[in-house]
C-alpha atoms as a PDB file:
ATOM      1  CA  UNK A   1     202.898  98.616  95.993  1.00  0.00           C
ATOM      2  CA  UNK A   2     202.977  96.317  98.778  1.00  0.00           C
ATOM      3  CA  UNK A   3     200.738  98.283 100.688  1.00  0.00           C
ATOM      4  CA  UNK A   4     198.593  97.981  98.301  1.00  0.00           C
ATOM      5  CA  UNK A   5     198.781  94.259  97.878  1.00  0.00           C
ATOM      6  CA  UNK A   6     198.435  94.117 101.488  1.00  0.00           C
ATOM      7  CA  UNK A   7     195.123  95.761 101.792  1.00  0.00           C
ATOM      8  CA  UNK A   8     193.540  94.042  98.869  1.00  0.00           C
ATOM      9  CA  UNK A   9     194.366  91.071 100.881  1.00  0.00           C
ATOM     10  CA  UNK A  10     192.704  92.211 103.818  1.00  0.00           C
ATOM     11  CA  UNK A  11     189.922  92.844 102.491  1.00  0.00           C
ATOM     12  CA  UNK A  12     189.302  89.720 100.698  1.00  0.00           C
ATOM     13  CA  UNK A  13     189.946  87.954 103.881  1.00  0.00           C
ATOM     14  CA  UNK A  14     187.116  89.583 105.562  1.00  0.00           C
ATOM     15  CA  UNK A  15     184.803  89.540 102.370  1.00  0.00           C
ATOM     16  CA  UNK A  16     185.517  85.594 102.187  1.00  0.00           C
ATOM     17  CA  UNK A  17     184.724  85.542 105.875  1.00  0.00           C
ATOM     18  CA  UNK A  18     181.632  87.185 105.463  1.00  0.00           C
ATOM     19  CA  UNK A  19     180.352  85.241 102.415  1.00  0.00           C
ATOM     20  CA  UNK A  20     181.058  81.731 104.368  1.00  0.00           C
ATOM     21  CA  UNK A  21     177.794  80.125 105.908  1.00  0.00           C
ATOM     22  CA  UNK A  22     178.271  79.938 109.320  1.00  0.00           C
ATOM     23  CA  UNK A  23     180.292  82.616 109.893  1.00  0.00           C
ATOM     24  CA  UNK A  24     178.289  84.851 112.157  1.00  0.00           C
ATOM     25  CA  UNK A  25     178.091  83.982 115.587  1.00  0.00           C
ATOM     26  CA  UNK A  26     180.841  82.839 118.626  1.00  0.00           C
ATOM     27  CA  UNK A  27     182.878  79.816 117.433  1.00  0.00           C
ATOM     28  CA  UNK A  28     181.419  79.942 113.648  1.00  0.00           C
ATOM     29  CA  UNK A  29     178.026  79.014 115.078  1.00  0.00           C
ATOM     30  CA  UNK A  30     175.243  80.596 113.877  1.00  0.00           C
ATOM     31  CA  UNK A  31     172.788  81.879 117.226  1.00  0.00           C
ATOM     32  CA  UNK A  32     169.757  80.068 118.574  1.00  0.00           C
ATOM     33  CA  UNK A  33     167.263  82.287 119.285  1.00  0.00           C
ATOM     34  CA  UNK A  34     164.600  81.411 122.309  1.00  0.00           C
ATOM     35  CA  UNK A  35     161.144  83.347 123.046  1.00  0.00           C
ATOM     36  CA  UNK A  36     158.318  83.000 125.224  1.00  0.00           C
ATOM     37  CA  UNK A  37     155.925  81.403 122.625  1.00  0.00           C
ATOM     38  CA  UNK A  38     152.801  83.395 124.237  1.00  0.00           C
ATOM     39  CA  UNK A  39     151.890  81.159 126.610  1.00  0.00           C
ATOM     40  CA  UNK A  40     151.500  78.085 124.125  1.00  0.00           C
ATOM     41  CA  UNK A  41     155.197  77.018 125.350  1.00  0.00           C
ATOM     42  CA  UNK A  42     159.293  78.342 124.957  1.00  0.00           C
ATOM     43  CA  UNK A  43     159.604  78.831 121.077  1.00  0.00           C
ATOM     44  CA  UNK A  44     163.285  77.949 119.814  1.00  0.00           C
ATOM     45  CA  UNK A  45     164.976  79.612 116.745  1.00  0.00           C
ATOM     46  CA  UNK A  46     167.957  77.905 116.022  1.00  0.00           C
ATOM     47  CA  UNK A  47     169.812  79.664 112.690  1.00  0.00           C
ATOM     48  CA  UNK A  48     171.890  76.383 111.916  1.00  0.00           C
ATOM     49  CA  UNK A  49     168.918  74.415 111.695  1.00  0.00           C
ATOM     50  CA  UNK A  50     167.853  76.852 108.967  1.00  0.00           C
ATOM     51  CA  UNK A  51     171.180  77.012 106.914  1.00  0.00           C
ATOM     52  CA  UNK A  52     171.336  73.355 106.881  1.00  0.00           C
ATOM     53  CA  UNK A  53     168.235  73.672 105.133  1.00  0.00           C
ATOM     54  CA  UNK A  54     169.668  75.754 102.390  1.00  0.00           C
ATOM     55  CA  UNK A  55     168.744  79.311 103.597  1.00  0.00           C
ATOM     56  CA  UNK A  56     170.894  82.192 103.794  1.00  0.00           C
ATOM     57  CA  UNK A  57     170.696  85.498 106.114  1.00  0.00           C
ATOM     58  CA  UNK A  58     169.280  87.777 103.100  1.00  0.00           C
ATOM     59  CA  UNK A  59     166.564  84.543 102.178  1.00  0.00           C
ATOM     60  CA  UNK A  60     165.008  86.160 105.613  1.00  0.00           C
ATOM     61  CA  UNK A  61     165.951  89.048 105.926  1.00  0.00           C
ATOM     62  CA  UNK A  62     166.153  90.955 103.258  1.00  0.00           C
ATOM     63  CA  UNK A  63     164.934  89.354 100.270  1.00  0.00           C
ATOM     64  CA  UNK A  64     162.531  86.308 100.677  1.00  0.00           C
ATOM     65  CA  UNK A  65     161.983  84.377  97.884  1.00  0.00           C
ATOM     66  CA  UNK A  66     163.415  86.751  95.257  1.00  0.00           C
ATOM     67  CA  UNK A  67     160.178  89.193  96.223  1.00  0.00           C
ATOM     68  CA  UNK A  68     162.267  91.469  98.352  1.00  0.00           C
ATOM     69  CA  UNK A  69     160.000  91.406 100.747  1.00  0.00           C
ATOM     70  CA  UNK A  70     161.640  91.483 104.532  1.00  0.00           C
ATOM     71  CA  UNK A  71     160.074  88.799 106.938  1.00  0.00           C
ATOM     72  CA  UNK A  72     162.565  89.560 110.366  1.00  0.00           C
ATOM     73  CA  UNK A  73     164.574  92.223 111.084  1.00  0.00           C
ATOM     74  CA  UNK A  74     167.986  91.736 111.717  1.00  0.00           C
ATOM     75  CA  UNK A  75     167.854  91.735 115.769  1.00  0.00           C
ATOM     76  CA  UNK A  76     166.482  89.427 118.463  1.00  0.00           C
ATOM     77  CA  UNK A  77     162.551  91.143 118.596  1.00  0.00           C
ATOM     78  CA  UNK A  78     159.615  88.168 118.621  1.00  0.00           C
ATOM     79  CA  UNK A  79     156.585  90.020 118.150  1.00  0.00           C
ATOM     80  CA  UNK A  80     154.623  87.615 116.453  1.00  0.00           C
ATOM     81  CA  UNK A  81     150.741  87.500 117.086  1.00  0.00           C
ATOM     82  CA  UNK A  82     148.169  85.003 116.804  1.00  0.00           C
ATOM     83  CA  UNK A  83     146.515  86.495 113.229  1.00  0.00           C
ATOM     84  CA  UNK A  84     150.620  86.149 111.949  1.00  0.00           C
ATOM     85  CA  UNK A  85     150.162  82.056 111.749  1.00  0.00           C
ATOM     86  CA  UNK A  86     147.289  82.473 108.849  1.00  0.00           C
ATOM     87  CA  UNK A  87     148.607  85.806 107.131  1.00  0.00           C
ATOM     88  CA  UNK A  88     151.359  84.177 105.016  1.00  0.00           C
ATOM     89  CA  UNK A  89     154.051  86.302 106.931  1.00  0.00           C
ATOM     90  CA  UNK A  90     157.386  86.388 109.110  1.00  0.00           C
ATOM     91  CA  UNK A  91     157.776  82.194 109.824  1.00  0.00           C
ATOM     92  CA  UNK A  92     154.364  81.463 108.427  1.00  0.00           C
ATOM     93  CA  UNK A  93     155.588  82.350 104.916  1.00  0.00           C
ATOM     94  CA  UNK A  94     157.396  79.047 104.841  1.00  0.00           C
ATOM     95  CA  UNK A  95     155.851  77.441 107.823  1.00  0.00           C
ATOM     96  CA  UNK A  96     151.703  77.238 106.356  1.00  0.00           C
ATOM     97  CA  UNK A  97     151.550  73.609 105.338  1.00  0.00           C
ATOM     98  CA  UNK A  98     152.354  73.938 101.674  1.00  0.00           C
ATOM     99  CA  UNK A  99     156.139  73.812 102.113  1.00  0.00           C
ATOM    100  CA  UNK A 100     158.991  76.051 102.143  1.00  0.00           C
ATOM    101  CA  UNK A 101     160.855  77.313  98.724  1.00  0.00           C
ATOM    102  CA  UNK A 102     163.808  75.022 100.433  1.00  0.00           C
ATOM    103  CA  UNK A 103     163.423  71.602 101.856  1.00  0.00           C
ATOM    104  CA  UNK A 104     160.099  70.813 104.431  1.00  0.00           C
ATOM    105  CA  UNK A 105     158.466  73.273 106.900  1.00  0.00           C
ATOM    106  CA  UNK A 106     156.918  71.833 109.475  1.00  0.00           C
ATOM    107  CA  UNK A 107     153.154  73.952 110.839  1.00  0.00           C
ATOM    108  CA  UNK A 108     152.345  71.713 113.475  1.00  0.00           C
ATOM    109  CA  UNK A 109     152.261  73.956 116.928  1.00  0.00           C
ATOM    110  CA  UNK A 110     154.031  71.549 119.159  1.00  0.00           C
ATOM    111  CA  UNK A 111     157.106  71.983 116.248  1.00  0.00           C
ATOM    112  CA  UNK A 112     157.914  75.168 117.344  1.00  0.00           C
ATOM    113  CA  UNK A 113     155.889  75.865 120.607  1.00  0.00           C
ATOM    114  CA  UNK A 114     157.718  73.699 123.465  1.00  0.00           C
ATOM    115  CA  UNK A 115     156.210  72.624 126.877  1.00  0.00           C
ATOM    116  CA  UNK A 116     160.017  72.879 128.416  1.00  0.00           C
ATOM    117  CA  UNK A 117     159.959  72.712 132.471  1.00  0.00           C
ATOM    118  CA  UNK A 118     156.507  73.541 132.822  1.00  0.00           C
ATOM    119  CA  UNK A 119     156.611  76.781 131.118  1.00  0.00           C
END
């Protein structure tokens, strides 16, 4: 009987810790993502920025919008083109200048594309 108790407990520790935003990431920080932006300047992706906004992992990336429709996969992979920024997809689904289901979305290109160092 305690045994049992013991594992129930267990694993509604980690389910708690799983369920609380800001959970993932070293420290209880969600990650920042960075990518070469193309040429048009570093694009930053920070997660916490996001989640402060309202959004959760599975808003992204599993089920935007209640459509589940996937926008990112779950891993660090930037392949966004050009023809993405008028398609309605990936960070154009909330960033195309008629505003996110949550908060604002900003679509102007120096917002996300950043002249850092000269690159």
């Amino acid at each position: 009987m305690r045994f049992q108790v013991s594992i129930g407990l267990a694993l509604a520790s980690a389910l708690l810790l799983c369920l609380l935003p800001g959970s993932a990431g070293a420290g209880g920080r969600l990650p920042t993502l960075s990518y070469r932006g193309g040429g048009y300047g570093k694009v930053v992706f920070d997660h916490q920025l996001h989640a402060s906004e309202g959004f959760r992992c599975n808003d992204c990336h599993t089920d935007f919008a209640g459509t589940g429709k996937q926008l990112f996969a779950t891993r660090k992979r930037g392949l966004i083109t050009l023809a993405d920024h008028t398609a309605g997809t990936k960070c154009f689904a909330c960033h195309n200048g008629g505003g996110a289901p949550v908060g604002r979305a900003p679509n102007d290109c120096d917002h996300c594309h950043r002249k850092i160092g000269g690159f």
